[in-house]
Structure formats: structure tokens, C-alpha cells
Protein backbone atom coordinates (compact mmCIF):
# COMPACT_ATOMS: atom_id res chain seq x y z
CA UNK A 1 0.00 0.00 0.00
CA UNK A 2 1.10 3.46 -1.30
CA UNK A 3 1.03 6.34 2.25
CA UNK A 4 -1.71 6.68 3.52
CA UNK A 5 -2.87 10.19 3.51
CA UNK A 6 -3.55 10.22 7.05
CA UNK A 7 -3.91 14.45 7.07
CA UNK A 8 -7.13 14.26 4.80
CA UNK A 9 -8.63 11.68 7.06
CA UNK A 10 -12.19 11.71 8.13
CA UNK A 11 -13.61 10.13 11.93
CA UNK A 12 -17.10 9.35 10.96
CA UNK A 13 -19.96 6.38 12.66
CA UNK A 14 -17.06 5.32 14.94
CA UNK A 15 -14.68 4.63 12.05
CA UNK A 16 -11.46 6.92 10.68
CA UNK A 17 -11.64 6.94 6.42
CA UNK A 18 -8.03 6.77 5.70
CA UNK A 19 -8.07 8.06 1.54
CA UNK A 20 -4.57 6.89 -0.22
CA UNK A 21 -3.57 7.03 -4.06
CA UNK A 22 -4.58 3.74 -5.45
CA UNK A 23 -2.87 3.83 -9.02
CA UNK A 24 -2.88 6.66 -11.47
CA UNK A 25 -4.95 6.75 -15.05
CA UNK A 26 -4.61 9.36 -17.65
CA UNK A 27 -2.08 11.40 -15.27
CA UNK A 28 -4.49 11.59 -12.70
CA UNK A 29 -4.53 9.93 -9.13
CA UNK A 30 -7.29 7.23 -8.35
CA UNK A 31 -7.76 7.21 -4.79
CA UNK A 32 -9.23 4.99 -2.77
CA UNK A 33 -9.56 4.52 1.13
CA UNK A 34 -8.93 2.05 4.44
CA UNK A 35 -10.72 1.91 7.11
CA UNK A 36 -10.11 1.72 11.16
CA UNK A 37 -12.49 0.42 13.62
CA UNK A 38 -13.29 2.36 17.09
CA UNK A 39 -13.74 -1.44 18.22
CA UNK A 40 -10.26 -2.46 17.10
CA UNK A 41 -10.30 -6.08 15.25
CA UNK A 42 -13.73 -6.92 16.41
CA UNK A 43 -15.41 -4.09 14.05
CA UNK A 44 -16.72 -5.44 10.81
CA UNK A 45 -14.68 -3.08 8.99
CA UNK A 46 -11.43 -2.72 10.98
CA UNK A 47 -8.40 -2.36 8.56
CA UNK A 48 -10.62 -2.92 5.46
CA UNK A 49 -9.20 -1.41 2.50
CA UNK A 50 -12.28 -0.09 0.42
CA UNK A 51 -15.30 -2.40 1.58
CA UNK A 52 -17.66 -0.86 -1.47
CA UNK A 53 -15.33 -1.28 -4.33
CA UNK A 54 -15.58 1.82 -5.67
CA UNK A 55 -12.48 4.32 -6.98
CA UNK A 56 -12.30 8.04 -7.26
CA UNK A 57 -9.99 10.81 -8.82
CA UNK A 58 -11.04 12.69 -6.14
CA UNK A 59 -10.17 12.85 -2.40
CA UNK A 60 -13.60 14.17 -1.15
CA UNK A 61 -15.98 12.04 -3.87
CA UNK A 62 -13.99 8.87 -1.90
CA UNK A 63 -14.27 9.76 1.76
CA UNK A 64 -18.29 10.40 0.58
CA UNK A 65 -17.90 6.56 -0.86
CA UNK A 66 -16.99 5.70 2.18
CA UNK A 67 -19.59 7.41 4.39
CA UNK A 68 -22.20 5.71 2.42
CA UNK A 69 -21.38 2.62 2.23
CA UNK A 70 -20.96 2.97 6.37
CA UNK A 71 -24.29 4.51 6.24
CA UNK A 72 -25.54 1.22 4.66
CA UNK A 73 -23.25 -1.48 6.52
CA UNK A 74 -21.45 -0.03 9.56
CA UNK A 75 -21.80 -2.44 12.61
CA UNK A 76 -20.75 0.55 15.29
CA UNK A 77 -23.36 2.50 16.77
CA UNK A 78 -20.90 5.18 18.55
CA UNK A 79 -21.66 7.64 21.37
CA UNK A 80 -18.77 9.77 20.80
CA UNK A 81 -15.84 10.53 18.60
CA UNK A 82 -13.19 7.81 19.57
CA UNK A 83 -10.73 9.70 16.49
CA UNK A 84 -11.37 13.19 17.17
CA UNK A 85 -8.04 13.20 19.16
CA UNK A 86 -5.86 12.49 16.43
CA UNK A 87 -2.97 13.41 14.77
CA UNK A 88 -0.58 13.56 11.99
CA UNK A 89 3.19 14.15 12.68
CA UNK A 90 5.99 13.16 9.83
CA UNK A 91 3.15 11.32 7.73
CA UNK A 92 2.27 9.41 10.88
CA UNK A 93 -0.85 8.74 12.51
CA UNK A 94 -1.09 9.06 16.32
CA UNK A 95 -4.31 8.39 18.13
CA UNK A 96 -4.67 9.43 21.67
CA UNK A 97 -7.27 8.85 24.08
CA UNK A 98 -8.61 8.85 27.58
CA UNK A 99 -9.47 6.31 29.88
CA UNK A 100 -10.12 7.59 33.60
CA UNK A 101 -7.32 10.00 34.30
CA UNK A 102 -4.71 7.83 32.07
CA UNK A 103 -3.82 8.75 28.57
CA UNK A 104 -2.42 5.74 25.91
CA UNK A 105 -1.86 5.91 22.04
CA UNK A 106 -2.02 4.72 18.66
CA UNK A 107 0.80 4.91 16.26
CA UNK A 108 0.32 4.32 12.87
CA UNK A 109 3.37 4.16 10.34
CA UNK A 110 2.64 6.00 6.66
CA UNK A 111 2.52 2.96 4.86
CA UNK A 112 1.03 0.69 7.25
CA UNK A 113 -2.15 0.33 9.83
CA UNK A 114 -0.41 -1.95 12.21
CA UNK A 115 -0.17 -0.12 15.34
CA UNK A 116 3.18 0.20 16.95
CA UNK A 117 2.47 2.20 20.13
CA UNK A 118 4.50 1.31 22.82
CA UNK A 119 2.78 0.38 25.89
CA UNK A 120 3.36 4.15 28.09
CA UNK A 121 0.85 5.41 30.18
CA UNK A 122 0.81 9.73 30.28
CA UNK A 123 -1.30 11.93 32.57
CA UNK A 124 -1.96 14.28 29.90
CA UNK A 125 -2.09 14.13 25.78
CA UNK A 126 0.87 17.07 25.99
CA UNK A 127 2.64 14.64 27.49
CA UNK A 128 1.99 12.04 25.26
CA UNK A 129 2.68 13.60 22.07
CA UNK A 130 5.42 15.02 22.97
CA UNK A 131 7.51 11.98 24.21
CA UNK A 132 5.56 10.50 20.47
CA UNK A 133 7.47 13.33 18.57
CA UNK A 134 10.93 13.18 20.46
CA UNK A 135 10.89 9.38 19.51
CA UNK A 136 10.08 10.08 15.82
CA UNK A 137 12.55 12.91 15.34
CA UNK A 138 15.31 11.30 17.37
CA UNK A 139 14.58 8.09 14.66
CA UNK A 140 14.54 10.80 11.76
CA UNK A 141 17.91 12.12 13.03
CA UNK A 142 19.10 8.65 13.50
CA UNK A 143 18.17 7.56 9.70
CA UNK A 144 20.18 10.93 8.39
CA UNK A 145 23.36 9.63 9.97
């Protein structure tokens, strides 16, 4: 799979569209989309790559693809926004979120939905993403030598 173009994402019915560029056709980009799962694997749809089969050469006619084929299928009825706390730092996806007063996170490489968070406990999202971005620029800085 080509990056995932985690910056034009979209949370919607307890799932995160994930649009990437599929192939290209007459110099233009066919996109299509992925999908993640507020319920992790046991969601219908978890880490689907486009569920309704359909292609677009446009970012936002995909992502509306997507929301209604969830409209039609999804198996999540969701009381909140489990992706609203997201966010995208050197092409990768990082997912925080609250349980009691304890803060964990996804981590999701550019290329790849397989999450490699480390298993850290914060007391705030500050906290969080900022021990997320010293790890990923200390491995940028790390690559360049």
C-alpha cells in the first residue's frame, strides 16, 4: 500500500476513512480509502481497505464513498468521537485517548495500519505527544546519519 494520507482523514460512525492514491490513469490519481475500527479487530470493517469497491480521482468524492457505504453497513453505533483526538506528525498517525485520568496511544506508520504504540501510560495528551514526537525525530535524526 502506497502512504496513507492520514492528514485528509475523516472520523465518521465510529470509524477513521483513511483516503490513499490507489494507481494513477490518464495522469491523474485514483484514490481509494482504508478503514479503522473504534472497536479495534472486532469491528466489521477494521483495517478494510475499500469495503464498497468503488475508486475516485477525487479525495472528497472517496471519503463520501466511504460514508455511504458505512451509512448502509457499519456495525458501530458510537456515542462519541473515539478519532477526534488524532494526529498527523511526519506522515504518521497518532491516536490518543482517555481512559479515567490515564492517557495511551495509537501509532500508525505512513505505509502501514499496524499499530506500533509502545505500551506508556501519560497523565496528559501534551505529554503524550510530545515523548511521540521526540521518539520520531530522534529516529529521523538517527536515519540521516
Amino acid at each position: 500500500m502506497r502512504r496513507l494520507l492520514y492528514e485528509k482523514s475523516v472520523s465518521y460512525k465510529g470509524h477513521l476513512i483513511i483516503p490513499f492514491v490507489f494507481g494513477m490513469a490518464n495522469a491523474e490519481h485514483i484514490y481509494s480509502y482504508t478503514l479503522l475500527s473504534e472497536l479495534g479487530h472486532k469491528g466489521k470493517f477494521h483495517k478494510v481497505e475499500n469495503p464498497a469497491g468503488i475508486y475516485s480521482s477525487r479525495i472528497a468524492a472517496i471519503i463520501d464513498v466511504a460514508k455511504e457505504h458505512l451509512d448502509e453497513h457499519s456495525d458501530i453505533v458510537s456515542m462519541g468521537d473515539y478519532f477526534k483526538s488524532r494526529y498527523v506528525y511526519r506522515e504518521n498517525l497518532i491516536i490518543v485517548y482517555q481512559l479515567s485520568e490515564k492517557y495511551f496511544y495509537d501509532h500508525y506508520k505512513p505505509e502501514s495500519l499496524n499499530n506500533v504504540a509502545a505500551p506508556k501510560i501519560f497523565t496528559s495528551d501534551r505529554e503524550c505527544i510530545n515523548w511521540i514526537k521526540r521518539g520520531l525525530d530522534s529516529s529521523q535524526i538517527n536515519q540521516e546519519v
